[in-house]
N, C-alpha and C. Protein backbone atom coordinates (compact mmCIF):
# COMPACT_ATOMS: atom_id res chain seq x y z
N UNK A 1 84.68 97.50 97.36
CA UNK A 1 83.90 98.70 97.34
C UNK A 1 84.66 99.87 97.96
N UNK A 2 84.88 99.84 99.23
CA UNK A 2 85.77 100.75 99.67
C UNK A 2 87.01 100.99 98.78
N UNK A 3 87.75 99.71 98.49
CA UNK A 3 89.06 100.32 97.73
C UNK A 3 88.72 101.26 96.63
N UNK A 4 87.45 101.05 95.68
CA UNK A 4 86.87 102.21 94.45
C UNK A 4 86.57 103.15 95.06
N UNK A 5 86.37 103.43 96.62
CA UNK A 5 85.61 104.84 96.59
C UNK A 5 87.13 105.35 97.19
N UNK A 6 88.26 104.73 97.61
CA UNK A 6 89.27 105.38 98.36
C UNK A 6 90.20 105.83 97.03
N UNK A 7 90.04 105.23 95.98
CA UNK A 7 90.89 106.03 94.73
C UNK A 7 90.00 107.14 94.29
N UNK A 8 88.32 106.85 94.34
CA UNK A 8 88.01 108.46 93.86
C UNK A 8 87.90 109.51 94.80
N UNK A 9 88.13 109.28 95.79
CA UNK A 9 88.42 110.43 97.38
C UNK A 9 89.86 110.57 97.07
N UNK A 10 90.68 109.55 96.68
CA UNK A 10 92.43 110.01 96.79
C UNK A 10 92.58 111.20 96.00
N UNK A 11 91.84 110.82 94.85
CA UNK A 11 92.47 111.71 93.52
C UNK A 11 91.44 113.35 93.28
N UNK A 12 90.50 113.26 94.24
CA UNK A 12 89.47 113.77 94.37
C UNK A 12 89.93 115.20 95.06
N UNK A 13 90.61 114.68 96.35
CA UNK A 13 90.89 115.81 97.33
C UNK A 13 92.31 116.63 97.54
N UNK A 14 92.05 117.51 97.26
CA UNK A 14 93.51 118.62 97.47
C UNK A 14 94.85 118.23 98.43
N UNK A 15 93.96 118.22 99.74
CA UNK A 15 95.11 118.11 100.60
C UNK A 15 94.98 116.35 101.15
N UNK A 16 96.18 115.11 100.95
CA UNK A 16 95.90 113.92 101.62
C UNK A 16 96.31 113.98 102.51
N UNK A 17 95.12 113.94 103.60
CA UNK A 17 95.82 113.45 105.14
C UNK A 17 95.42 112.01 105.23
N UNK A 18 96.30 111.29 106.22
CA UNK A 18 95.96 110.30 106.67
C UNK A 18 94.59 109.96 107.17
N UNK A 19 94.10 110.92 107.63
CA UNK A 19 92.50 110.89 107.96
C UNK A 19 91.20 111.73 107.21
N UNK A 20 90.12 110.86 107.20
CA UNK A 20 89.27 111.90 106.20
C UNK A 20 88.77 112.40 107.35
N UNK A 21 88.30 113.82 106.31
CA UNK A 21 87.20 114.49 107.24
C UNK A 21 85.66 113.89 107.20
N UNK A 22 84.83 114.30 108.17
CA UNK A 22 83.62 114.20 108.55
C UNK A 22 82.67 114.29 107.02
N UNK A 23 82.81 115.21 106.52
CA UNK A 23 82.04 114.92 105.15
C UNK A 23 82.50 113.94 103.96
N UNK A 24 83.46 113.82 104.06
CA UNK A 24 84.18 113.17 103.04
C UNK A 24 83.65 111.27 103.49
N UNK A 25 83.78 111.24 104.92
CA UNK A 25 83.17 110.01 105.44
C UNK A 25 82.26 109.74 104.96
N UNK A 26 81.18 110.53 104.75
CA UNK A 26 79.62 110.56 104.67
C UNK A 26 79.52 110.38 103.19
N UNK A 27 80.54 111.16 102.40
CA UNK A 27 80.42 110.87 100.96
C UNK A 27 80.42 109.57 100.79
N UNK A 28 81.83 108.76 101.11
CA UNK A 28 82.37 107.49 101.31
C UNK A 28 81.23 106.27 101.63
N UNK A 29 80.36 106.85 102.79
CA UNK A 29 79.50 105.86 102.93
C UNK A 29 78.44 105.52 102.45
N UNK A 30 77.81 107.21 101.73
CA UNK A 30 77.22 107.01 100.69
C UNK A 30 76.84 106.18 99.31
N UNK A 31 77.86 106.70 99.08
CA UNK A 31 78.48 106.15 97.49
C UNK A 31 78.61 104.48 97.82
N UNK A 32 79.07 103.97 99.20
CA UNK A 32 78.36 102.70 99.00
C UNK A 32 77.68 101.87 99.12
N UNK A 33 76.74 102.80 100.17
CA UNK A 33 75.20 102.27 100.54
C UNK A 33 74.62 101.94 99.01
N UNK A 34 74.75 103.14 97.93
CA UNK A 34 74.37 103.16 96.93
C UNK A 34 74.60 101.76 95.99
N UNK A 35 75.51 101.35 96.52
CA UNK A 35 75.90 100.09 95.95
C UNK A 35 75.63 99.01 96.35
N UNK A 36 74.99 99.03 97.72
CA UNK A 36 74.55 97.89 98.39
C UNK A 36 75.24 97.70 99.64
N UNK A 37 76.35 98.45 99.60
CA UNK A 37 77.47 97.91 100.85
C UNK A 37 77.17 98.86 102.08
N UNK A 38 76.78 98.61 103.08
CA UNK A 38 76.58 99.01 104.45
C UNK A 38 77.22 98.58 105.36
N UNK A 39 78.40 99.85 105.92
CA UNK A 39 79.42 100.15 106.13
C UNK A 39 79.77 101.15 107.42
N UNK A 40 79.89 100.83 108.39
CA UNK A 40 80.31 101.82 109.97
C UNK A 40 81.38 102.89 109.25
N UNK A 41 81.21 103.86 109.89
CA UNK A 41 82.24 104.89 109.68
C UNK A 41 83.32 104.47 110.20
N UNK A 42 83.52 103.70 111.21
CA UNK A 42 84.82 102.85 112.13
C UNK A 42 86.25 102.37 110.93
N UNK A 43 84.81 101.18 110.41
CA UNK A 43 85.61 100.65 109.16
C UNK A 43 86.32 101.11 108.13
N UNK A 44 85.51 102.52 107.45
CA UNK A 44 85.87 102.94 106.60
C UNK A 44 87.35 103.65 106.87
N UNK A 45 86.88 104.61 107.73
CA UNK A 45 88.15 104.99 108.42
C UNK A 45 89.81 104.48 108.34
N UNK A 46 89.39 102.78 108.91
CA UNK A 46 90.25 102.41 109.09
C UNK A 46 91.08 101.65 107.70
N UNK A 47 90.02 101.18 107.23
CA UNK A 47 90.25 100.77 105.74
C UNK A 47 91.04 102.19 105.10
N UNK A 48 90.40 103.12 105.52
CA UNK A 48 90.78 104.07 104.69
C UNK A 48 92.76 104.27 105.02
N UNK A 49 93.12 104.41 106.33
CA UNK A 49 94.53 104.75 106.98
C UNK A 49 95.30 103.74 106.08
N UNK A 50 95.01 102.10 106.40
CA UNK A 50 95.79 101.57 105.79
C UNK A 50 96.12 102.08 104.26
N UNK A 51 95.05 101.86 103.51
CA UNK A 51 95.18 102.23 102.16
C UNK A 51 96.12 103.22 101.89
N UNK A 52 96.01 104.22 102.62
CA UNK A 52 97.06 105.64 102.98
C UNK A 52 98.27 105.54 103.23
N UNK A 53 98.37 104.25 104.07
CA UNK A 53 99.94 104.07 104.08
C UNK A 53 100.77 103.53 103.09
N UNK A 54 99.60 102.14 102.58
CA UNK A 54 99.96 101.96 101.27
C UNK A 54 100.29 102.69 100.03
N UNK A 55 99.88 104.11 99.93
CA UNK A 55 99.81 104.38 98.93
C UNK A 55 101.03 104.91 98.89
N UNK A 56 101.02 105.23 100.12
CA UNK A 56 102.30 106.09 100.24
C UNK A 56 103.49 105.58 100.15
N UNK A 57 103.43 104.32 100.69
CA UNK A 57 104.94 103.62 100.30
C UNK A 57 105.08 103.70 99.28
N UNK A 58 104.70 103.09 98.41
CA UNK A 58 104.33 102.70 96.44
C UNK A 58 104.60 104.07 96.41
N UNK A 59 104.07 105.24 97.21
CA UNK A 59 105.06 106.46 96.09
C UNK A 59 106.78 107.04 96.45
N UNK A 60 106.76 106.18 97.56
CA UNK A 60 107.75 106.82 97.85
C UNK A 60 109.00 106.14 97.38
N UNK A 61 108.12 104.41 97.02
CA UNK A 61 108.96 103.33 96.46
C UNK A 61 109.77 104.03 94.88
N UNK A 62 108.05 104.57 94.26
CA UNK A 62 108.35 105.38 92.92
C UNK A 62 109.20 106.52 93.05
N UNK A 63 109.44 107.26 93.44
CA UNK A 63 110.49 108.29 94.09
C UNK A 63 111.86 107.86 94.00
N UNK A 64 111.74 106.80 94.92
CA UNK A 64 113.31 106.43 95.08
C UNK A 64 113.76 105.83 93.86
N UNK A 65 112.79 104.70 92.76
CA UNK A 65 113.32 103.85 91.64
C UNK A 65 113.51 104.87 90.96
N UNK A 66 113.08 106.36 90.97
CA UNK A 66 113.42 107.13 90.04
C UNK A 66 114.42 108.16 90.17
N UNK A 67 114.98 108.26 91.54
CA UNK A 67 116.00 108.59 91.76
C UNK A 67 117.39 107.79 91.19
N UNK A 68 117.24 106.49 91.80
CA UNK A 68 118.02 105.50 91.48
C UNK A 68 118.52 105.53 90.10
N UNK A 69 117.34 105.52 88.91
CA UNK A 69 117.63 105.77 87.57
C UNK A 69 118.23 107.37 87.21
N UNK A 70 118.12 108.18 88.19
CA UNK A 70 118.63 109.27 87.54
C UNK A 70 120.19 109.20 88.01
N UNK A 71 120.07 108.72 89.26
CA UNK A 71 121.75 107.89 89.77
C UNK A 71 122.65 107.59 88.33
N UNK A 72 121.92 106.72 88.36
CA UNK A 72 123.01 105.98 86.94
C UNK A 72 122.92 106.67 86.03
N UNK A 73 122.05 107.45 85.43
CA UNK A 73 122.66 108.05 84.44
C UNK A 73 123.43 109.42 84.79
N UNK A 74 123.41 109.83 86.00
CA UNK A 74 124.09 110.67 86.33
C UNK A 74 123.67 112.32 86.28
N UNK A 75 122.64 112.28 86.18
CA UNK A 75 122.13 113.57 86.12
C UNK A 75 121.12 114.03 86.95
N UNK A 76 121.41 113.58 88.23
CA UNK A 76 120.46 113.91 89.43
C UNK A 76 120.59 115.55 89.37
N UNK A 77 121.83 116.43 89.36
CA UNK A 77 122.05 117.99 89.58
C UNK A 77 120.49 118.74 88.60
N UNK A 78 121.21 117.41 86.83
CA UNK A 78 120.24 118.21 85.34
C UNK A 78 119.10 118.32 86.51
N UNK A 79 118.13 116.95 86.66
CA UNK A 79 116.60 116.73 86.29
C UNK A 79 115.87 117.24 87.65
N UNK A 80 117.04 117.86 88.99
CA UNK A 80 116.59 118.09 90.32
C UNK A 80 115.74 117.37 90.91
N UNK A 81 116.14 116.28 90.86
CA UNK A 81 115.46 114.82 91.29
C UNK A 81 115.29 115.14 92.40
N UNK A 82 114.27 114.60 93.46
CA UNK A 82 114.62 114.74 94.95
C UNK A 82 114.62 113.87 95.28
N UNK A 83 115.96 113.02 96.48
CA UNK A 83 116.37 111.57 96.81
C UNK A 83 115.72 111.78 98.42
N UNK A 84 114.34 112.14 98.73
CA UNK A 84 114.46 112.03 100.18
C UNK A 84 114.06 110.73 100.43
N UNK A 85 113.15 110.07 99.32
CA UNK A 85 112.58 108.55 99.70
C UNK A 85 114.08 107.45 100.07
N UNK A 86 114.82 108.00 99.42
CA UNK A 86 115.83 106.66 99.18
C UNK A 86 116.41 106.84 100.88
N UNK A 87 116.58 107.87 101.92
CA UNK A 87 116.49 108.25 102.71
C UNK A 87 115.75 107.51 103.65
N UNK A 88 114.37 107.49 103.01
CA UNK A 88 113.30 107.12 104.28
C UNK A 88 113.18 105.50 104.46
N UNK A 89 113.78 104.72 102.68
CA UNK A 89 114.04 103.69 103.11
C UNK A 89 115.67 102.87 103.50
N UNK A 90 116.36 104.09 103.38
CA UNK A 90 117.75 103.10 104.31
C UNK A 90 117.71 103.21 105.55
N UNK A 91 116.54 104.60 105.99
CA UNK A 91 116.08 103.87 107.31
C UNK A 91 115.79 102.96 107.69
N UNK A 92 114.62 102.37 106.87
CA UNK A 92 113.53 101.74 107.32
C UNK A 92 114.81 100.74 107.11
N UNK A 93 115.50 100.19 106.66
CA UNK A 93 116.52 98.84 105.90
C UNK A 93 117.18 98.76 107.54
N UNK A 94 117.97 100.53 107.70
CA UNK A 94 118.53 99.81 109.02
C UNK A 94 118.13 99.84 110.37
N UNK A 95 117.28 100.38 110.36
CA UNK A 95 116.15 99.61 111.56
C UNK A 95 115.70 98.04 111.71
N UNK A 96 115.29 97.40 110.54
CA UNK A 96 115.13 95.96 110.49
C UNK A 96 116.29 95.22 110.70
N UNK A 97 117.37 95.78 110.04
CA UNK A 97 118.63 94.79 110.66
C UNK A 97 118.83 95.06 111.77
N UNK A 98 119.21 96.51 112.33
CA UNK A 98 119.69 96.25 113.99
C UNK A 98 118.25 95.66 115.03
N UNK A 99 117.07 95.46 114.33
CA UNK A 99 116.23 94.64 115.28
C UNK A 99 116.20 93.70 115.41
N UNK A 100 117.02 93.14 113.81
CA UNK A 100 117.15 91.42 113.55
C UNK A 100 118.26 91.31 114.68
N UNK A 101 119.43 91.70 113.93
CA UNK A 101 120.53 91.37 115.17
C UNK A 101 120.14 91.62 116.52
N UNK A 102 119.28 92.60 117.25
CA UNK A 102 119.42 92.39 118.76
C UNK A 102 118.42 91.16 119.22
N UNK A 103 117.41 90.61 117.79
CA UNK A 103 116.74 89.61 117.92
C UNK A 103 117.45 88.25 118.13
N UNK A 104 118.56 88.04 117.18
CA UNK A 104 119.61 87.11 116.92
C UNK A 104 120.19 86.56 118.74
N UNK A 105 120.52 88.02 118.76
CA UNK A 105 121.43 87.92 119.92
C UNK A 105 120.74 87.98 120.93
N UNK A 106 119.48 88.04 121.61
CA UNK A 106 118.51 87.70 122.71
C UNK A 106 118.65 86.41 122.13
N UNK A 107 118.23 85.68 121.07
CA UNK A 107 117.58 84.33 120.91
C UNK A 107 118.67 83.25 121.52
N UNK A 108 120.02 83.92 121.12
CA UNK A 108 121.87 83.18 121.20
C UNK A 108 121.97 82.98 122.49
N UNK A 109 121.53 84.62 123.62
CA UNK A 109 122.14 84.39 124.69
C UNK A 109 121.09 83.35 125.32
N UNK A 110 119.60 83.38 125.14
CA UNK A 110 118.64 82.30 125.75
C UNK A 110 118.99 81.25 125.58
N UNK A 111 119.17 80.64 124.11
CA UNK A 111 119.89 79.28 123.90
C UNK A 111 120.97 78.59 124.48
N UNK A 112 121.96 79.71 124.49
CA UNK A 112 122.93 79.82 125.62
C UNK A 112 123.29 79.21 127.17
N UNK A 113 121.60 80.28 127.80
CA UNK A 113 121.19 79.50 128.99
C UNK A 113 121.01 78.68 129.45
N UNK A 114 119.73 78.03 128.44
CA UNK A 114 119.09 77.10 128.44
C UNK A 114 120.30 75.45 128.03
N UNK A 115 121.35 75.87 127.45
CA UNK A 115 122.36 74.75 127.49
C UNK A 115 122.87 74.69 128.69
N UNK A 116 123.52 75.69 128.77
CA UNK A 116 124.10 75.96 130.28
C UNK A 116 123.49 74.94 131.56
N UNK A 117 121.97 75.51 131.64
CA UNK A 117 121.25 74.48 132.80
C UNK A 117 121.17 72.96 132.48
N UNK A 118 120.91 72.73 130.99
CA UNK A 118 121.04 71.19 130.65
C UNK A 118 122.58 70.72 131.22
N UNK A 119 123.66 71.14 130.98
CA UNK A 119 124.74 70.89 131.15
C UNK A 119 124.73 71.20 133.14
N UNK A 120 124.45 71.75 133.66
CA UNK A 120 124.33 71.69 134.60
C UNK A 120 123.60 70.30 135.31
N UNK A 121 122.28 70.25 134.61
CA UNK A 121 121.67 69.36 134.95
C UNK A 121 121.98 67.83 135.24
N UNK A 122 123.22 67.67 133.55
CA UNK A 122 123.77 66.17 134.23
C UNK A 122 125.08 66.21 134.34
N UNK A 123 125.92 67.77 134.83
CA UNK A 123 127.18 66.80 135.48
C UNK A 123 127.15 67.27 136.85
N UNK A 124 126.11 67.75 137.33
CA UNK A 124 126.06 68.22 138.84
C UNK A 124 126.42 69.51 139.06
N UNK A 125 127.95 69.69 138.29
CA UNK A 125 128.14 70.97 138.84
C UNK A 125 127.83 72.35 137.66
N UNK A 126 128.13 73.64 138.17
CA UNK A 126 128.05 74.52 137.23
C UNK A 126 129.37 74.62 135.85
N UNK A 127 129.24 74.61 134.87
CA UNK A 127 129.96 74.94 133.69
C UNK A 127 129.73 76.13 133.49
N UNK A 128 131.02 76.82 133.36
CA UNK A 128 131.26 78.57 132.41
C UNK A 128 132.05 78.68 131.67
């Protein structure tokens, strides 16, 4: 229910913010009392952000695959493509790796330790 009323509010309203306004809520909750569904403004809300973020990836995903295609054929200058998505995700790409690796390497040096004291444990003395 919410997901039908968050595509006719998406496509509905001029400016998308991440948050609806106060009437737009009321529309929202309306439209699905009307339907049977009785619904906190809390929820909707929040149902609503996610959806928002979602949507937004998926466009920004579409952005970039269509940059990408204007890549190869080479006419990004012709069609004035704009590549800022492809941008927002080699961020997002290298943020996850340098979190993996400093994840890697906390997990290495603990393992590390934790041998260390076993090895301590049965020859008495310390190993380095």
């Amino acid at each position: 229910g919410i997901n039908a009323e968050y595509g006719k509010q998406w496509y509905q309203r001029r400016v998308r913010g991440k948050h609806l306004e106060n009437d737009e809520l009321t529309t929202v909750r309306r439209n699905l009392q009307t339907q049977g569904v009785d619904v906190p403004y809390e929820i909707i809300s929040t149902v609503w952000e996610r959806l928002y973020k979602v949507t937004f990836l998926n466009r920004a995903l579409t952005s970039a695959q269509q940059c990408r295609k204007a890549f190869y054929h080479r006419n990004i200058a012709c069609n004035a493509v704009e590549c800022n998505d492809v941008v927002l995700f080699w961020r997002a790409i290298r943020m996850l790796e340098i979190t993996s690796n400093a994840l890697r390497l906390q997990i290495m040096n603990t393992e590390a330790q934790k041998a260390g004291k076993r090895s301590e444990a049965v020859s008495g003395r310390r190993v380095t």
